[in-house]
N, C-alpha and C. Protein backbone atom coordinates (compact mmCIF):
# COMPACT_ATOMS: atom_id res chain seq x y z
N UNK A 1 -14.55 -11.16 51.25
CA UNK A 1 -13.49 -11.93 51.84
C UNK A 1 -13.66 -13.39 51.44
N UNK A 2 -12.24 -13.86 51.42
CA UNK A 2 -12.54 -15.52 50.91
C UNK A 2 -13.23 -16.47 52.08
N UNK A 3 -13.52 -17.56 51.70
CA UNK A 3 -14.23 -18.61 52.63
C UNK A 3 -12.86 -19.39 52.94
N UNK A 4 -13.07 -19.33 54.61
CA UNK A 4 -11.73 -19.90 55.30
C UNK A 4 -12.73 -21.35 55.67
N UNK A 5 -11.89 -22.25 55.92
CA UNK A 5 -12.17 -23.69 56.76
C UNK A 5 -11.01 -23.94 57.78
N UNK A 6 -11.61 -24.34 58.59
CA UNK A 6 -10.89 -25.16 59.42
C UNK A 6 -11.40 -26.05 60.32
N UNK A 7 -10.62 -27.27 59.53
CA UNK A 7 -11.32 -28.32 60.44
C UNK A 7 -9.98 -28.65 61.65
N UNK A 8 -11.01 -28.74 62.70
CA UNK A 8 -10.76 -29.35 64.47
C UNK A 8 -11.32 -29.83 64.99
N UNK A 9 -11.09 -29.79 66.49
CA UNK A 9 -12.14 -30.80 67.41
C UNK A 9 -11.48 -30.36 68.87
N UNK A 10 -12.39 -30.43 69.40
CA UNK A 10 -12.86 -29.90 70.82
C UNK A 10 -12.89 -30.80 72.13
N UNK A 11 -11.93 -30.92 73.14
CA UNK A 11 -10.66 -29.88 73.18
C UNK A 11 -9.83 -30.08 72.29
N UNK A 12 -9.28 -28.71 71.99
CA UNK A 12 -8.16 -28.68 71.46
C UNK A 12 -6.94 -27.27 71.58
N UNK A 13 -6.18 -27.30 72.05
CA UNK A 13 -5.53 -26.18 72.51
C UNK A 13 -4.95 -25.43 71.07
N UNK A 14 -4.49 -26.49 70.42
CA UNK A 14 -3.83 -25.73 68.78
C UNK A 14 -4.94 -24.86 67.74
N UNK A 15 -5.83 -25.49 67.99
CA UNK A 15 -7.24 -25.28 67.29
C UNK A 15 -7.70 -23.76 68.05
N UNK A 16 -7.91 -23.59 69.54
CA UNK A 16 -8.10 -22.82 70.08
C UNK A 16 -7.25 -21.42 69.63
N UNK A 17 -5.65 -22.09 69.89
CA UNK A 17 -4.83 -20.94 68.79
C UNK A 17 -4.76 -19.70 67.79
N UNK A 18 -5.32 -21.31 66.88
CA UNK A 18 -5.44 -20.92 65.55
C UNK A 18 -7.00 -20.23 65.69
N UNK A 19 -7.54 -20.39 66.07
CA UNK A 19 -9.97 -19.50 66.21
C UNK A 19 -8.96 -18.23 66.52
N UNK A 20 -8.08 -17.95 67.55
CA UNK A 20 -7.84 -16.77 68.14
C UNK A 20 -6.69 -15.45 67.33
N UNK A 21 -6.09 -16.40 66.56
CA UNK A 21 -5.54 -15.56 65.55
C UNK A 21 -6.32 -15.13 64.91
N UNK A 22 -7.03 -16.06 64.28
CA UNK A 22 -8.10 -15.17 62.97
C UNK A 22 -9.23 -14.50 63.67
N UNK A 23 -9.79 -14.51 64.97
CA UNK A 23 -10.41 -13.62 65.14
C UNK A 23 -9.81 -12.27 65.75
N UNK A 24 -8.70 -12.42 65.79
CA UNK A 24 -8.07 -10.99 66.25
C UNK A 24 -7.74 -10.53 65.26
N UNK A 25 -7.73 -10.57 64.22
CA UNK A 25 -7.65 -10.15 62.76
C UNK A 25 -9.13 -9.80 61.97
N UNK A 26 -10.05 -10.08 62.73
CA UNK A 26 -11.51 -10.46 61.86
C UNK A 26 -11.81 -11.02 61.34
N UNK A 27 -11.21 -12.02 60.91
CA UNK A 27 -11.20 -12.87 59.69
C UNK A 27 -12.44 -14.02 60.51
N UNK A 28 -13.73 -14.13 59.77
CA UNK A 28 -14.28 -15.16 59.85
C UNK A 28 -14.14 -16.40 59.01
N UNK A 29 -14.59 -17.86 59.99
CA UNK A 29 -14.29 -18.63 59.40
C UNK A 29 -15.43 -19.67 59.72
N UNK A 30 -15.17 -20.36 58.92
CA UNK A 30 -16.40 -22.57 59.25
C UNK A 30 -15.17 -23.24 59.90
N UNK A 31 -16.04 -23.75 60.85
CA UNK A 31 -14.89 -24.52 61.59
C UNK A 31 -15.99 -26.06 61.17
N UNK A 32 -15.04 -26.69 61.11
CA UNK A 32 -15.86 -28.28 60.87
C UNK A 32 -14.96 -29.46 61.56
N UNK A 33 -15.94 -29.79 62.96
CA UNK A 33 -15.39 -30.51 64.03
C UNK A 33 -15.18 -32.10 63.15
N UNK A 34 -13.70 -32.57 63.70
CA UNK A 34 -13.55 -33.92 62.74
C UNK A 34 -14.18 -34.85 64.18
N UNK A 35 -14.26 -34.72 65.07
CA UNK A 35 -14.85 -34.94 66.37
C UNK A 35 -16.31 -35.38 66.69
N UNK A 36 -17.35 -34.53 66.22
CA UNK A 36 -18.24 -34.43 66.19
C UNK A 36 -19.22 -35.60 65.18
N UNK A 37 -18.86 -35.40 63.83
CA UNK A 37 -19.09 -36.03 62.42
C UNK A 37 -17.95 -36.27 61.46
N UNK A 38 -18.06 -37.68 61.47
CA UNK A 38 -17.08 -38.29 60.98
C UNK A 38 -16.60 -38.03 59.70
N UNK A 39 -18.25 -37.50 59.16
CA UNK A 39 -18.07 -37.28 57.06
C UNK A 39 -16.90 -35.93 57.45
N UNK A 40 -16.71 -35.34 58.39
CA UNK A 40 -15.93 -34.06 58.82
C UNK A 40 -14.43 -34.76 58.70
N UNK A 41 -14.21 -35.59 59.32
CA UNK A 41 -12.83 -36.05 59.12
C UNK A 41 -12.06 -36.57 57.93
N UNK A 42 -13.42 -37.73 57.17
CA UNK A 42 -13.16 -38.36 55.73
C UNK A 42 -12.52 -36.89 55.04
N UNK A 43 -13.58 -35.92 55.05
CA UNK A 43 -13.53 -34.97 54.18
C UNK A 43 -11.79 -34.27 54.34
N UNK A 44 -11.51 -34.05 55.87
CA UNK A 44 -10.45 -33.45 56.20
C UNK A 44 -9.57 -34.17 55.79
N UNK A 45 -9.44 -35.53 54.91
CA UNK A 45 -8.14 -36.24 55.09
C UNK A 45 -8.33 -36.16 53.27
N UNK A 46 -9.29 -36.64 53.12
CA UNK A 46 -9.11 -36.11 51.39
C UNK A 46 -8.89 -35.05 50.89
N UNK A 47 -8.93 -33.83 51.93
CA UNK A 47 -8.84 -32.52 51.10
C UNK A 47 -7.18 -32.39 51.63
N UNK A 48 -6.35 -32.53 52.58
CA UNK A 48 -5.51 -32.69 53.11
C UNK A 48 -3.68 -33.97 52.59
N UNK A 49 -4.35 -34.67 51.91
CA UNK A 49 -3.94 -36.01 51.70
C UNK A 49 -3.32 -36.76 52.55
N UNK A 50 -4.06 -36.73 53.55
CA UNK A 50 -3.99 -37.89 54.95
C UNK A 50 -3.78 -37.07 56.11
N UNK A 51 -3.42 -35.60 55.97
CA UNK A 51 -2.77 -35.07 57.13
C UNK A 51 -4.02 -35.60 58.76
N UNK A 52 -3.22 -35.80 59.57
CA UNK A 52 -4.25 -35.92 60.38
C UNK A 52 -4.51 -35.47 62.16
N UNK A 53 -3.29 -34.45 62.00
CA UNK A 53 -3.73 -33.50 63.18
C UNK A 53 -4.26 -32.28 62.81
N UNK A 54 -5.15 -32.19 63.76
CA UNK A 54 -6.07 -30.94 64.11
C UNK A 54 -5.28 -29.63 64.38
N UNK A 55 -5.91 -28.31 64.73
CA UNK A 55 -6.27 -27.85 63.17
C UNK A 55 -5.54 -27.72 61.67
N UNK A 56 -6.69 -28.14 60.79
CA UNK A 56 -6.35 -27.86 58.77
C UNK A 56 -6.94 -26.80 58.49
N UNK A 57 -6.35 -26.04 58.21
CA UNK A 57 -6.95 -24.60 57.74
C UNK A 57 -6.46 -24.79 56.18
N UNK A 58 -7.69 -23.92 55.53
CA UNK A 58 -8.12 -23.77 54.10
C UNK A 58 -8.38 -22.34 54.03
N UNK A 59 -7.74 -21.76 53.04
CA UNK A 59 -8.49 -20.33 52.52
C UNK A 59 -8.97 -20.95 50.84
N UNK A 60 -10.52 -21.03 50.73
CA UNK A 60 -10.97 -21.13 49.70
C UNK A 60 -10.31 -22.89 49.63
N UNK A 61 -9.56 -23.02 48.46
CA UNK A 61 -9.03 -24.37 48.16
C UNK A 61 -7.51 -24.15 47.78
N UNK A 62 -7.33 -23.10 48.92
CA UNK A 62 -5.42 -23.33 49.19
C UNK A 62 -5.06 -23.84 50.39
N UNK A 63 -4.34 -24.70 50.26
CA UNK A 63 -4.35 -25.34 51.60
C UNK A 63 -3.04 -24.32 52.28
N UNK A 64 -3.54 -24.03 53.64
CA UNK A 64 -2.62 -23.75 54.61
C UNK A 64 -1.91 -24.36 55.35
N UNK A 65 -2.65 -25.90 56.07
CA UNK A 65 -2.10 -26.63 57.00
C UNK A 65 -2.56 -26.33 58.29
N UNK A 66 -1.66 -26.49 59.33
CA UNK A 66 -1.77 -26.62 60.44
C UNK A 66 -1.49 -24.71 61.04
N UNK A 67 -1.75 -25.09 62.12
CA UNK A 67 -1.53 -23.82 63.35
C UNK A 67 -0.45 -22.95 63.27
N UNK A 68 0.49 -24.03 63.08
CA UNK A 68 2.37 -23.43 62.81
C UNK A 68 1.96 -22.82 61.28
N UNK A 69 1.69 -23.11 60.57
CA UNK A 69 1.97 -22.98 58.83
C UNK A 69 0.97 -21.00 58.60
N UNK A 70 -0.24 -21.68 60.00
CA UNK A 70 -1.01 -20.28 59.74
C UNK A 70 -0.44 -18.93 60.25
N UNK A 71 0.52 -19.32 61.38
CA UNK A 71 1.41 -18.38 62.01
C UNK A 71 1.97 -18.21 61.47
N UNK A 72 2.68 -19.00 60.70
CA UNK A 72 3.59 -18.12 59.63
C UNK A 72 3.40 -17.36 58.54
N UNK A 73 2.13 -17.82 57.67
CA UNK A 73 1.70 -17.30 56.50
C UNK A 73 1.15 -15.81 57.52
N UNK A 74 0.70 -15.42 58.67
CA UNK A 74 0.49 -14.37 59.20
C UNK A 74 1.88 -13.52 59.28
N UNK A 75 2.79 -14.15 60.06
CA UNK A 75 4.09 -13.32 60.39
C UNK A 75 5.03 -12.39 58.76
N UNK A 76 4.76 -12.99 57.87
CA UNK A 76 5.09 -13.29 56.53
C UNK A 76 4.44 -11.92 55.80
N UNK A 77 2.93 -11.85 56.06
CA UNK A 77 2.23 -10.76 55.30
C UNK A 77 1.42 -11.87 54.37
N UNK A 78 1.70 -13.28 54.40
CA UNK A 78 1.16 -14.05 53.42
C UNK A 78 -0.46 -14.18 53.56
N UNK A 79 -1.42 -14.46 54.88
CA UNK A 79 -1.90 -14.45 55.06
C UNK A 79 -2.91 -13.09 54.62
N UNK A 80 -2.67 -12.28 55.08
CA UNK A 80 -3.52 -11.20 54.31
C UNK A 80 -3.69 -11.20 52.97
N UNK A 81 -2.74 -11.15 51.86
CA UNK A 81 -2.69 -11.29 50.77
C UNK A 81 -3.75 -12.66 50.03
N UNK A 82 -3.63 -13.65 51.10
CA UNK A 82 -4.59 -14.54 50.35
C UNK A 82 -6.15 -14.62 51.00
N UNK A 83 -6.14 -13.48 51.93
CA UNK A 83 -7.55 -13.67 52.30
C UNK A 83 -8.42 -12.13 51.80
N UNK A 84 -7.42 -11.35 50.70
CA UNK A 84 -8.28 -10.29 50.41
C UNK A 84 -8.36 -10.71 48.77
């Protein structure tokens, strides 16, 4: 399976969301708090190009986006397709 990211921060209800989709699917992932460590946020805004609400989800180095974008690439069938 590919390497998912998602960076968030705690609390966070969208973030919470998005952990709960992909684990009702199985899909493991790295979560990397922008909260916690800051090099976490730099990183989230360069890989992103500035985006800066929580959660950014990554499969590998395709960017997904946010919570909404992952619900959809799920509702879609898109999501499976890029995580097998």
């Amino acid at each position: 399976m590919k390497k998912i990211t998602m960076y968030s921060g705690t609390p966070c209800s969208r973030c919470d969301e998005a952990k709960a989709l992909l684990k009702s699917k199985n899909i493991e992932f790295e979560e990397r708090n922008v909260w916690e460590k800051k090099e976490n946020a730099k990183e989230m805004l360069q890989r992103t190009n500035g985006a800066r609400t929580i959660p950014q989800i990554f499969i590998e180095d395709h960017y997904i986006g946010s919570k909404e974008e992952l619900i959809e690439a799920n509702r879609t069938g898109e999501l499976d397709k890029l995580i097998s």
